[in-house]
C-alpha atoms as a PDB file:
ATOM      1  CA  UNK A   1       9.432 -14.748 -13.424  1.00  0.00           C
ATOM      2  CA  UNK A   2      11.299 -11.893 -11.952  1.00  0.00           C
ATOM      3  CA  UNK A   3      10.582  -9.779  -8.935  1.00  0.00           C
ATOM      4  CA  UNK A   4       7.918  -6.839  -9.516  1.00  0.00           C
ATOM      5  CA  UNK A   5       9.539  -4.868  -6.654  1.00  0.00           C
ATOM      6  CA  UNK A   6      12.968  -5.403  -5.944  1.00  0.00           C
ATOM      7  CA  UNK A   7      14.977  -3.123  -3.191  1.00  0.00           C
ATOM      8  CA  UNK A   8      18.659  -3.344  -2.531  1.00  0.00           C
ATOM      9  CA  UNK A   9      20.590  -2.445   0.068  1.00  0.00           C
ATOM     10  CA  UNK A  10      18.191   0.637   0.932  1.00  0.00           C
ATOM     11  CA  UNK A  11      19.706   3.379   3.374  1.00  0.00           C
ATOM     12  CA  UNK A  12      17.851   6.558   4.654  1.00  0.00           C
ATOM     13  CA  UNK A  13      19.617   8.983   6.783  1.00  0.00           C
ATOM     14  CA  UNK A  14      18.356  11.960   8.735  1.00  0.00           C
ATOM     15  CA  UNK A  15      20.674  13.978   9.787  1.00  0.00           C
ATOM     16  CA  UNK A  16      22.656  11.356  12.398  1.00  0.00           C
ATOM     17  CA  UNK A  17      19.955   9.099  12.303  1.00  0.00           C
ATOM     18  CA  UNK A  18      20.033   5.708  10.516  1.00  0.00           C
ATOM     19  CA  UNK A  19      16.571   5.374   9.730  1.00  0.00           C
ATOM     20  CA  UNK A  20      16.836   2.392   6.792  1.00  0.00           C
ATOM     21  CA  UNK A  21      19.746   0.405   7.451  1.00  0.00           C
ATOM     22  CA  UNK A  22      20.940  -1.718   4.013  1.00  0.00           C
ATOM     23  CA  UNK A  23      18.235  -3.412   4.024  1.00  0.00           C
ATOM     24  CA  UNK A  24      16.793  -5.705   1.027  1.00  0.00           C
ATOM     25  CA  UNK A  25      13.297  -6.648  -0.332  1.00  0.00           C
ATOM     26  CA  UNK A  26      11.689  -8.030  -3.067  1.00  0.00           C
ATOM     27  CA  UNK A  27       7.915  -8.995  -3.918  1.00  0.00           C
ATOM     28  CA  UNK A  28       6.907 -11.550  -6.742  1.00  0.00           C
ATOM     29  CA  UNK A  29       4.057 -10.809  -8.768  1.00  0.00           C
ATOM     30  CA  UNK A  30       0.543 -12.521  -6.779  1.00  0.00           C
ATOM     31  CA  UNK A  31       2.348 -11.823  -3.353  1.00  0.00           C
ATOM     32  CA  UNK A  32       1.082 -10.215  -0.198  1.00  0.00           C
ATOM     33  CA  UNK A  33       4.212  -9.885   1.634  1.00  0.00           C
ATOM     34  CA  UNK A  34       4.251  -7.939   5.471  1.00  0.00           C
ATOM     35  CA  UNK A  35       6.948  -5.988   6.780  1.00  0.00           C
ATOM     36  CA  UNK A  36       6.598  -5.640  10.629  1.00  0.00           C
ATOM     37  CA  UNK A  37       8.353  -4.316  13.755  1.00  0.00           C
ATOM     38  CA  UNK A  38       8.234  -2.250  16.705  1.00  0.00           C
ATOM     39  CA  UNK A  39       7.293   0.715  16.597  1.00  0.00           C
ATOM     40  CA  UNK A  40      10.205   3.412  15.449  1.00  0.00           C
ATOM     41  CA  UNK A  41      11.359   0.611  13.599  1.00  0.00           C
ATOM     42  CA  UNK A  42      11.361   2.288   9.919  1.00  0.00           C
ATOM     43  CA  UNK A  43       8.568   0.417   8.109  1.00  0.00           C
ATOM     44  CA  UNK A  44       6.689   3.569   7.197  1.00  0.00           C
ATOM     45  CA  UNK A  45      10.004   5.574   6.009  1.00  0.00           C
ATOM     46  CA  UNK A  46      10.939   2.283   4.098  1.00  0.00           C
ATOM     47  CA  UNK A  47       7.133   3.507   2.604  1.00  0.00           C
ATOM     48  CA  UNK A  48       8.264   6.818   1.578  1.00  0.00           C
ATOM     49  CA  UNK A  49      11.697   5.480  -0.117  1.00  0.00           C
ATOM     50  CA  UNK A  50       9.779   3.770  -2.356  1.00  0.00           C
ATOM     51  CA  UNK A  51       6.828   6.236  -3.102  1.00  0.00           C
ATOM     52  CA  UNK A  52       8.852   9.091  -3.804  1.00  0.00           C
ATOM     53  CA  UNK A  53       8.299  10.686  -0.549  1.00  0.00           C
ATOM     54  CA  UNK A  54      12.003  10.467   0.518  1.00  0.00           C
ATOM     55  CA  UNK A  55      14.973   9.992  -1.564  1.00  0.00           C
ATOM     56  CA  UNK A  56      17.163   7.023  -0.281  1.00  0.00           C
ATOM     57  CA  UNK A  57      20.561   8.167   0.762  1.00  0.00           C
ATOM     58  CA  UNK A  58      21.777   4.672  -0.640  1.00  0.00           C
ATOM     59  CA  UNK A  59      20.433   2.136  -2.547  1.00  0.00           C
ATOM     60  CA  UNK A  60      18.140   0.900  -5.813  1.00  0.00           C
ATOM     61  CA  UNK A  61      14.437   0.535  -6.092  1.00  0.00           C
ATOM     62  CA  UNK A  62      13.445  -1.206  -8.971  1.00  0.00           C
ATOM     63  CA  UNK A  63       9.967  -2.235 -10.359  1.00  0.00           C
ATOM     64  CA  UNK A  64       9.239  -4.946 -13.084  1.00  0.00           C
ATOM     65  CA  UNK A  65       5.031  -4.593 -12.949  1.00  0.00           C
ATOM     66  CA  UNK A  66       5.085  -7.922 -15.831  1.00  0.00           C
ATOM     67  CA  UNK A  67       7.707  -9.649 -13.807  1.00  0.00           C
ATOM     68  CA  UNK A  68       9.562  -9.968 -17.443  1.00  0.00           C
ATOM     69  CA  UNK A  69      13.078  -8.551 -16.250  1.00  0.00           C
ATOM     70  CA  UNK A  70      12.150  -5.158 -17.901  1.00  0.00           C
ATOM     71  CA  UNK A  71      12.739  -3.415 -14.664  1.00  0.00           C
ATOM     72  CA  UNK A  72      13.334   0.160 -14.088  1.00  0.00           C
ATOM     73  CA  UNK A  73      15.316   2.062 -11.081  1.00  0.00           C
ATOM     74  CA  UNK A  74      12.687   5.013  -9.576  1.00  0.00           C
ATOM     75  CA  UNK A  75      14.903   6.317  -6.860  1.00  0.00           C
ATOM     76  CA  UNK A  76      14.538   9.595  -8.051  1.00  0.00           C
ATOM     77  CA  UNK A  77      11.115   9.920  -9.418  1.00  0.00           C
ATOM     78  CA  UNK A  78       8.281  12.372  -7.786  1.00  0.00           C
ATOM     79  CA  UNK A  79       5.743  10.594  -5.966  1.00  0.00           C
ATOM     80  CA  UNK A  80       3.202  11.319  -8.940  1.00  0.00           C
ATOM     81  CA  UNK A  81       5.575   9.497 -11.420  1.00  0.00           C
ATOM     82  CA  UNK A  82       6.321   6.545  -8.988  1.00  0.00           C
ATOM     83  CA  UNK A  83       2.137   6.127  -8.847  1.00  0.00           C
ATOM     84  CA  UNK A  84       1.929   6.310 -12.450  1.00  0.00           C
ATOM     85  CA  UNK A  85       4.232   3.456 -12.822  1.00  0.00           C
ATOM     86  CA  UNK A  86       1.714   1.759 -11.061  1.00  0.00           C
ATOM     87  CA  UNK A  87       2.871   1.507  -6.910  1.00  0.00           C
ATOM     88  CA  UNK A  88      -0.476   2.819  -4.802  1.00  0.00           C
ATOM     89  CA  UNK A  89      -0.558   3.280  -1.325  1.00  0.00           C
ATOM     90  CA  UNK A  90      -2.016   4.500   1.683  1.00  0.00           C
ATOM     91  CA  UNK A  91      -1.050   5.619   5.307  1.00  0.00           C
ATOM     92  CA  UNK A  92      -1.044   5.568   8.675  1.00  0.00           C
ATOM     93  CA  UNK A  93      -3.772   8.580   9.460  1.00  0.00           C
ATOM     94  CA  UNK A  94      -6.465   8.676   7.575  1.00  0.00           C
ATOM     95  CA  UNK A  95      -6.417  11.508   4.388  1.00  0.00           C
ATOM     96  CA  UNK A  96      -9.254  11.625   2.518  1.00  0.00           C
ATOM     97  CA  UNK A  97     -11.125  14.585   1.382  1.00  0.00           C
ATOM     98  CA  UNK A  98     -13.538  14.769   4.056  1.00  0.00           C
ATOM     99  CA  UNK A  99     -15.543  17.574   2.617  1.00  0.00           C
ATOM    100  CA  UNK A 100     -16.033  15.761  -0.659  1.00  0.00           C
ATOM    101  CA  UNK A 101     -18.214  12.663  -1.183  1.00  0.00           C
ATOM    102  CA  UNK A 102     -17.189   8.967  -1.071  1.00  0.00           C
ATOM    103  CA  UNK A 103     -17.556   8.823  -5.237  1.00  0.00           C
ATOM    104  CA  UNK A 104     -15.465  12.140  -5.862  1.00  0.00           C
ATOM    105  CA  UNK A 105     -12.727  10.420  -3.510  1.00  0.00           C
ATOM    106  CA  UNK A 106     -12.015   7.883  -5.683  1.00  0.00           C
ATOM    107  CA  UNK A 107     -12.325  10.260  -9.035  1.00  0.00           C
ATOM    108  CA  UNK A 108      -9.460  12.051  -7.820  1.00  0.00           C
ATOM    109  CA  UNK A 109      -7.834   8.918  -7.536  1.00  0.00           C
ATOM    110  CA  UNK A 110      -8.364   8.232 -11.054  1.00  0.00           C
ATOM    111  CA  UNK A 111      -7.529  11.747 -11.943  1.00  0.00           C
ATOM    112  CA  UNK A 112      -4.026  10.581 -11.099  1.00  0.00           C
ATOM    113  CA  UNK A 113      -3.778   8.668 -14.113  1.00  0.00           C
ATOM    114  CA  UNK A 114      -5.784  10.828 -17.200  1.00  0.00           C
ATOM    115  CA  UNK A 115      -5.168  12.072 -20.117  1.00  0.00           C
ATOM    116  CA  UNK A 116      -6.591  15.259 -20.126  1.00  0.00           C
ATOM    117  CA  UNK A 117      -3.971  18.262 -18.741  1.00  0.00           C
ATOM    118  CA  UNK A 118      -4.726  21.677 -18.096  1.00  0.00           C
ATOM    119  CA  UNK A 119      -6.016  23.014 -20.989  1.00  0.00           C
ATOM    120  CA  UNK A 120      -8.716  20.055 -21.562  1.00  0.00           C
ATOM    121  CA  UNK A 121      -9.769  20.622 -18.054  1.00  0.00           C
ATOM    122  CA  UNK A 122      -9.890  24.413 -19.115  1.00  0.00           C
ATOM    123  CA  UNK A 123     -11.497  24.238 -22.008  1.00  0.00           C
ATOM    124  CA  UNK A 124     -13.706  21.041 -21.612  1.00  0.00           C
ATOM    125  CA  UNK A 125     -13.631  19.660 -24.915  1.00  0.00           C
ATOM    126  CA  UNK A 126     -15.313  16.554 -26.072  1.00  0.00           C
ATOM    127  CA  UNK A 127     -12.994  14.079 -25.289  1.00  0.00           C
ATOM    128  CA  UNK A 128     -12.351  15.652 -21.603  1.00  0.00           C
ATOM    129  CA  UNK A 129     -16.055  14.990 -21.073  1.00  0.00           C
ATOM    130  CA  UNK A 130     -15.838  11.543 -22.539  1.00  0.00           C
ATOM    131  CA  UNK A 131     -12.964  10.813 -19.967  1.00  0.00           C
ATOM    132  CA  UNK A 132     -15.088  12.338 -16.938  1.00  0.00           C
ATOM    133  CA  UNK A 133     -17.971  10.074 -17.705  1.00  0.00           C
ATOM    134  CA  UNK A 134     -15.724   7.465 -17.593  1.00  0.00           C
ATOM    135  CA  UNK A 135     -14.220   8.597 -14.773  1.00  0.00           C
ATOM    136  CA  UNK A 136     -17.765   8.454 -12.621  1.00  0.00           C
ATOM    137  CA  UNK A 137     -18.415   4.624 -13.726  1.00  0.00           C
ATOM    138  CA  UNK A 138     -15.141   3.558 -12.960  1.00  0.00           C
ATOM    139  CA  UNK A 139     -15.164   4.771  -9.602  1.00  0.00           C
ATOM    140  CA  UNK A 140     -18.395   3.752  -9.255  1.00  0.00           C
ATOM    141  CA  UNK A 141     -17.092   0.014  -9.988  1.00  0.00           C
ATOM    142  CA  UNK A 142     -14.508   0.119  -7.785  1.00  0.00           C
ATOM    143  CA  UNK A 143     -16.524   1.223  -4.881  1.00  0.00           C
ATOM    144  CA  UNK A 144     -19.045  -1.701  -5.705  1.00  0.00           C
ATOM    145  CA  UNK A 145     -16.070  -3.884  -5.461  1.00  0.00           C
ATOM    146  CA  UNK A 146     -14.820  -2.443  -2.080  1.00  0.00           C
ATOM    147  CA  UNK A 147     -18.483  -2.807  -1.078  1.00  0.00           C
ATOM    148  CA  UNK A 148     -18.952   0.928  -0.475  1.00  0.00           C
ATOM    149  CA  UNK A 149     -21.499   1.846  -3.326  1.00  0.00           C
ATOM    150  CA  UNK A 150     -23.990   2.704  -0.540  1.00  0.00           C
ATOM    151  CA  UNK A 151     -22.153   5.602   0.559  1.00  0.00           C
ATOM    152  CA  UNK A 152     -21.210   7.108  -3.113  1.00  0.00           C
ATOM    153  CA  UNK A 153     -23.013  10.478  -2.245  1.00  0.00           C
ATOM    154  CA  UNK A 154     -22.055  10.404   1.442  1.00  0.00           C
ATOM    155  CA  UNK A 155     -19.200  12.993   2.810  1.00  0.00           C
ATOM    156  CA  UNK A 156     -15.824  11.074   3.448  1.00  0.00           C
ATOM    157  CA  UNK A 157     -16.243  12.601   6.652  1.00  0.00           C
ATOM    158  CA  UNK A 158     -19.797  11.055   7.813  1.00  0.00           C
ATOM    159  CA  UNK A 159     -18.525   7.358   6.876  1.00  0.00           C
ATOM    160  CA  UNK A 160     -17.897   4.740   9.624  1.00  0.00           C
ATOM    161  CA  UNK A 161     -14.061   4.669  10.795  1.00  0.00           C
ATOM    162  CA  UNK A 162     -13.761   1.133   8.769  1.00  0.00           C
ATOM    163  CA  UNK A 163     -15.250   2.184   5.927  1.00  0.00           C
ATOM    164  CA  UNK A 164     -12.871   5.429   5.789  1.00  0.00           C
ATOM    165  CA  UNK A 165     -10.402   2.957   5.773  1.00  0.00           C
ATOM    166  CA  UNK A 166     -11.517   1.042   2.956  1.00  0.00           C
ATOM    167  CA  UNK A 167     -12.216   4.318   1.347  1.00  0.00           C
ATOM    168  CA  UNK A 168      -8.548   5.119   1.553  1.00  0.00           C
ATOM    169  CA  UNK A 169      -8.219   1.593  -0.232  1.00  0.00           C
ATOM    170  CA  UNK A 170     -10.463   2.358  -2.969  1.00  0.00           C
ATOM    171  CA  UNK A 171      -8.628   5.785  -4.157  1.00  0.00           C
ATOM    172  CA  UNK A 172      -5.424   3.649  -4.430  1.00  0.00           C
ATOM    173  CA  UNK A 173      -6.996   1.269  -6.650  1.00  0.00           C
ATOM    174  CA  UNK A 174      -8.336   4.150  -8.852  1.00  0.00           C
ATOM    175  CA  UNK A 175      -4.441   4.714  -9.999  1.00  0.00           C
ATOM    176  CA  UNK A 176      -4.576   1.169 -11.213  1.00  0.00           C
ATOM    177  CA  UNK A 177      -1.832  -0.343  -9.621  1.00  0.00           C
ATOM    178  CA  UNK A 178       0.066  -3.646 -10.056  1.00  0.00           C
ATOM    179  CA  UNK A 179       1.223  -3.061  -6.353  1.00  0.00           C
ATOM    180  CA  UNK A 180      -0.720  -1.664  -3.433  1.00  0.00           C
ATOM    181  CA  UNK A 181       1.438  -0.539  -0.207  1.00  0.00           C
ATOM    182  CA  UNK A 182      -1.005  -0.783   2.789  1.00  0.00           C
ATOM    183  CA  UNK A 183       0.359   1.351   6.166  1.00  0.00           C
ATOM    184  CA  UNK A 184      -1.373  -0.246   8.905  1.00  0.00           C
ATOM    185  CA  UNK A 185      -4.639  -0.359   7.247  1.00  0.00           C
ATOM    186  CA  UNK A 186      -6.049  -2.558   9.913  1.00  0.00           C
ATOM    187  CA  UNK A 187      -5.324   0.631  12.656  1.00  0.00           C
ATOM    188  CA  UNK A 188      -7.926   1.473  15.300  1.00  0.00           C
ATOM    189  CA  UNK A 189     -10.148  -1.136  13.688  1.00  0.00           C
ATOM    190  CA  UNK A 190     -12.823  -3.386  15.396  1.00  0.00           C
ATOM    191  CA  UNK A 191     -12.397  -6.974  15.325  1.00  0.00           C
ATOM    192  CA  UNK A 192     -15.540  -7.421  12.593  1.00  0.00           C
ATOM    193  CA  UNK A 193     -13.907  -4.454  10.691  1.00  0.00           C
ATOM    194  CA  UNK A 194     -10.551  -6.817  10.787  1.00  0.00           C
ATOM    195  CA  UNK A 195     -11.936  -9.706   9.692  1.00  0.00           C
ATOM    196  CA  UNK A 196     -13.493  -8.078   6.583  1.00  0.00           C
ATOM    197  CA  UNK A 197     -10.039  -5.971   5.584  1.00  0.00           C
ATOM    198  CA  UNK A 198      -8.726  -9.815   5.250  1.00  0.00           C
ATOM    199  CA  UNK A 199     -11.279 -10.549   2.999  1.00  0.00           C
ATOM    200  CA  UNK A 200     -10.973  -7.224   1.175  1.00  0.00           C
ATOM    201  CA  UNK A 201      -7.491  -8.002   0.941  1.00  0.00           C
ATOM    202  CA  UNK A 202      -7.097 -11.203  -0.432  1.00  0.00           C
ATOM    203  CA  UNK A 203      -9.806 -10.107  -3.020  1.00  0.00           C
ATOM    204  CA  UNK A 204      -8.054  -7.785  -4.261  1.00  0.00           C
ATOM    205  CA  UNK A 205      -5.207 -10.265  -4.891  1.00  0.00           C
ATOM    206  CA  UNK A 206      -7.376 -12.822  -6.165  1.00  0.00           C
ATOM    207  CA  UNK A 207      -9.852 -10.843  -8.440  1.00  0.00           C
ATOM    208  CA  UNK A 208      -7.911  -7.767  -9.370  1.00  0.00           C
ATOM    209  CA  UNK A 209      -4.144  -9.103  -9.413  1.00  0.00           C
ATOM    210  CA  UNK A 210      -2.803  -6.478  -7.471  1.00  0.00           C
ATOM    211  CA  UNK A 211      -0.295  -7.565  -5.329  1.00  0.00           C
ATOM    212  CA  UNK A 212       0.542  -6.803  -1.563  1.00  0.00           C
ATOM    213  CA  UNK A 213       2.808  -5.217   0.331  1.00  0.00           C
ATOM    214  CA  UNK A 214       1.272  -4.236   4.060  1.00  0.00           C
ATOM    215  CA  UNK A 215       2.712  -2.712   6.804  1.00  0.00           C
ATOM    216  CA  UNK A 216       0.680  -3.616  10.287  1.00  0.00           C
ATOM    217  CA  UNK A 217       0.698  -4.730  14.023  1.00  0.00           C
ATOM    218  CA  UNK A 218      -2.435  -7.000  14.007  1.00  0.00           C
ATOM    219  CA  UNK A 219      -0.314 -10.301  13.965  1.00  0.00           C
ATOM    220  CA  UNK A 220      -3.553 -12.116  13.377  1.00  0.00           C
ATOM    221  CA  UNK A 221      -4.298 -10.195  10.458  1.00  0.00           C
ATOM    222  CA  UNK A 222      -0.380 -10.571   9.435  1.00  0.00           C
ATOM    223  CA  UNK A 223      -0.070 -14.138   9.900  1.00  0.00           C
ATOM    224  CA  UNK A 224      -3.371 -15.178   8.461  1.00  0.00           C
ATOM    225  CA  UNK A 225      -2.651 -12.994   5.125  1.00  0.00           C
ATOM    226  CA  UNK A 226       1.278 -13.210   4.270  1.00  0.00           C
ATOM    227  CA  UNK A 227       2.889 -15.558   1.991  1.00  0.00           C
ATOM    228  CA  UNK A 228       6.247 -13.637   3.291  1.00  0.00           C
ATOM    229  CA  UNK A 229       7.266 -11.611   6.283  1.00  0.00           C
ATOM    230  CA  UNK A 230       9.591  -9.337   6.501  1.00  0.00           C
ATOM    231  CA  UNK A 231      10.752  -8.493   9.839  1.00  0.00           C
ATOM    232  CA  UNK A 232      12.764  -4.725  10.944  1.00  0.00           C
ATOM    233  CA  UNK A 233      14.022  -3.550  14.014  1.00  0.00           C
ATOM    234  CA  UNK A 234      16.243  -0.329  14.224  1.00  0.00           C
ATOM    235  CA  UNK A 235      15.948  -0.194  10.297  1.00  0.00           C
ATOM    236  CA  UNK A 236      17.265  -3.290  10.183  1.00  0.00           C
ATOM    237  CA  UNK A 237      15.786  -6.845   8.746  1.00  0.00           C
ATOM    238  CA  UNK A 238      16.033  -8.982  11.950  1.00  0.00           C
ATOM    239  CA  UNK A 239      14.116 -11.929  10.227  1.00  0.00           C
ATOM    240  CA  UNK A 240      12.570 -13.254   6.427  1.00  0.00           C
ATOM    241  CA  UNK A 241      10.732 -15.990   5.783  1.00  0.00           C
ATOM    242  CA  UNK A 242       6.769 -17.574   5.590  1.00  0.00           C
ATOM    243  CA  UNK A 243       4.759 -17.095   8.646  1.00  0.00           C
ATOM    244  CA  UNK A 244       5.481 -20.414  10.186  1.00  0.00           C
ATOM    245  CA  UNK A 245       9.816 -19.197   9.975  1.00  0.00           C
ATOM    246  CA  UNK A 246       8.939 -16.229  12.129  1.00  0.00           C
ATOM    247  CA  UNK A 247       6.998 -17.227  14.739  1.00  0.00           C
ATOM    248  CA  UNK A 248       9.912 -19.426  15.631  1.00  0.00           C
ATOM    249  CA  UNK A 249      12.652 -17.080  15.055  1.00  0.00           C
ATOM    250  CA  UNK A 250      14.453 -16.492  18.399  1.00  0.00           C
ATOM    251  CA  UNK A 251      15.726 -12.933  17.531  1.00  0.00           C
ATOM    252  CA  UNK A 252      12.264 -12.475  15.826  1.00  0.00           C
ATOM    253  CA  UNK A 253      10.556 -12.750  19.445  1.00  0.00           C
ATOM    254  CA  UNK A 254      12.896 -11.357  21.533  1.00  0.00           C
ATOM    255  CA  UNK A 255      12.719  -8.183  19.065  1.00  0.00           C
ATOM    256  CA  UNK A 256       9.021  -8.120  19.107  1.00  0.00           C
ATOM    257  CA  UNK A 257       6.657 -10.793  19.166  1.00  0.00           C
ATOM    258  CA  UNK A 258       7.120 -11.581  22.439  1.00  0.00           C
ATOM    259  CA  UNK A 259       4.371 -14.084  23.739  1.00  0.00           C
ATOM    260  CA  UNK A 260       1.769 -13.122  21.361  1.00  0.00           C
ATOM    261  CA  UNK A 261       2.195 -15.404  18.354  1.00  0.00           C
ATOM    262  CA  UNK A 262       2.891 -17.924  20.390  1.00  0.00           C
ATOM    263  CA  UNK A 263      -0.811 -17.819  21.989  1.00  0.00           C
ATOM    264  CA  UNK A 264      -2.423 -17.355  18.396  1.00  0.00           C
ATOM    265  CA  UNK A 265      -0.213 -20.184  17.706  1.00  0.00           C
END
């Protein structure tokens, strides 16, 4: 089985700054791999590279969604391509659409990967109402699996901070992907709030097949999750390996882990 994700020798300059500095990844399919380090480190333009945000100066991005060695290179695609090839993600801040409800969230995160173009949504034909009903129960589903169907007429906006979160979660999955990028979804969390996202997380994995890639601080929700770690500092990888490799990595805790994994420990 071949990578799904594989990333070689990315570079991303701004200007004089080195932001991404060669560095490699790859994901196998059923994976929930982290990528961690200080902050300023590059994890969340590493994010954009891949998404479409940001062009890389340097370097390949490849997916293979059946892990089949089909892969193709989607340096240059638009962020809408790059999610219809099946790569979801969210970010740091929160954006949702906080004026619209929780269920019309996620239908625009479906709407991201219809049929219908601009004249069906004109014209409203039969089979553009077909795909809108369809539309509703799928999202519907999906917020029944994220276990926020109690909120599906609620404004984004009124929703607990977690649940915003898991919102944010729940458009991605509308796009169907075979890969969801997480950007610190674990941020200004509570610790009950944490401990659920794990849950939510390896769910996801386990029932849905979508694999992993997260970006986060919360070591406890790192090391408790990731098969792999990936490990930055200055846009550089510093350290690779399972859980157990970095928490006794010397550079790895001189970098940034300091004394804290060794207390979880």
């Amino acid at each position: 089985m071949k990578p799904i994700l594989e990333v070689k020798n990315m570079t991303m300059d701004f200007g004089g700054l080195r932001a991404i500095d060669n560095l490699d990844l790859f994901i196998d399919k059923g994976e929930i791999v982290a990528l961690i380090g200080p902050n300023g480190a590059g994890k969340t333009t590493f994010f954009n590279c891949i998404t479409g945000i940001y062009t890389p100066t340097s370097g390949d991005v490849f997916i293979d969604p059946d892990g089949d060695g089909k892969k193709e290179r989607i340096n240059n695609l638009k962020p809408n391509l790059v999610t219809r090839r099946g790569l979801a993600r969210t970010f740091q801040n929160i954006r949702l659409f906080s004026s619209m409800t929780v269920l019309e969230n996620v239908m625009i995160g479906c709407h991201a990967v219809t049929k219908a173009g601009i004249l069906g949504a004109i014209f409203r034909g039969p089979s553009t109402k077909a795909e809108e009903n369809l539309i509703v129960e799928k999202s519907y589903n999906i917020l029944e699996k994220i276990g926020l169907a109690k909120y599906v007429n609620e404004l984004a906006v009124n929703l607990p901070y977690g649940a915003q979160r898991r919102l944010e979660i729940a458009r991605a999955m509308a796009t169907e992907p075979f890969l969801l990028l997480l950007d610190e979804p674990a941020a200004g969390m509570n610790p009950q709030e944490t401990l659920e996202l794990d849950a939510l997380i390896m769910k996801l994995r386990d029932n849905e097949g979508i694999s992993i890639l997260l970006i986060e601080h919360d070591m406890k929700l790192v090391m408790s999750l990731s098969e792999r770690i990936y490990v930055v500092d200055y846009g550089k990888k510093i350290g690779e390996g399972t859980p157990e490799d970095i928490r006794s990595n010397p550079v790895v805790i001189k970098a940034y882990l300091g004394e804290e994994i060794e207390e979880d420990a």
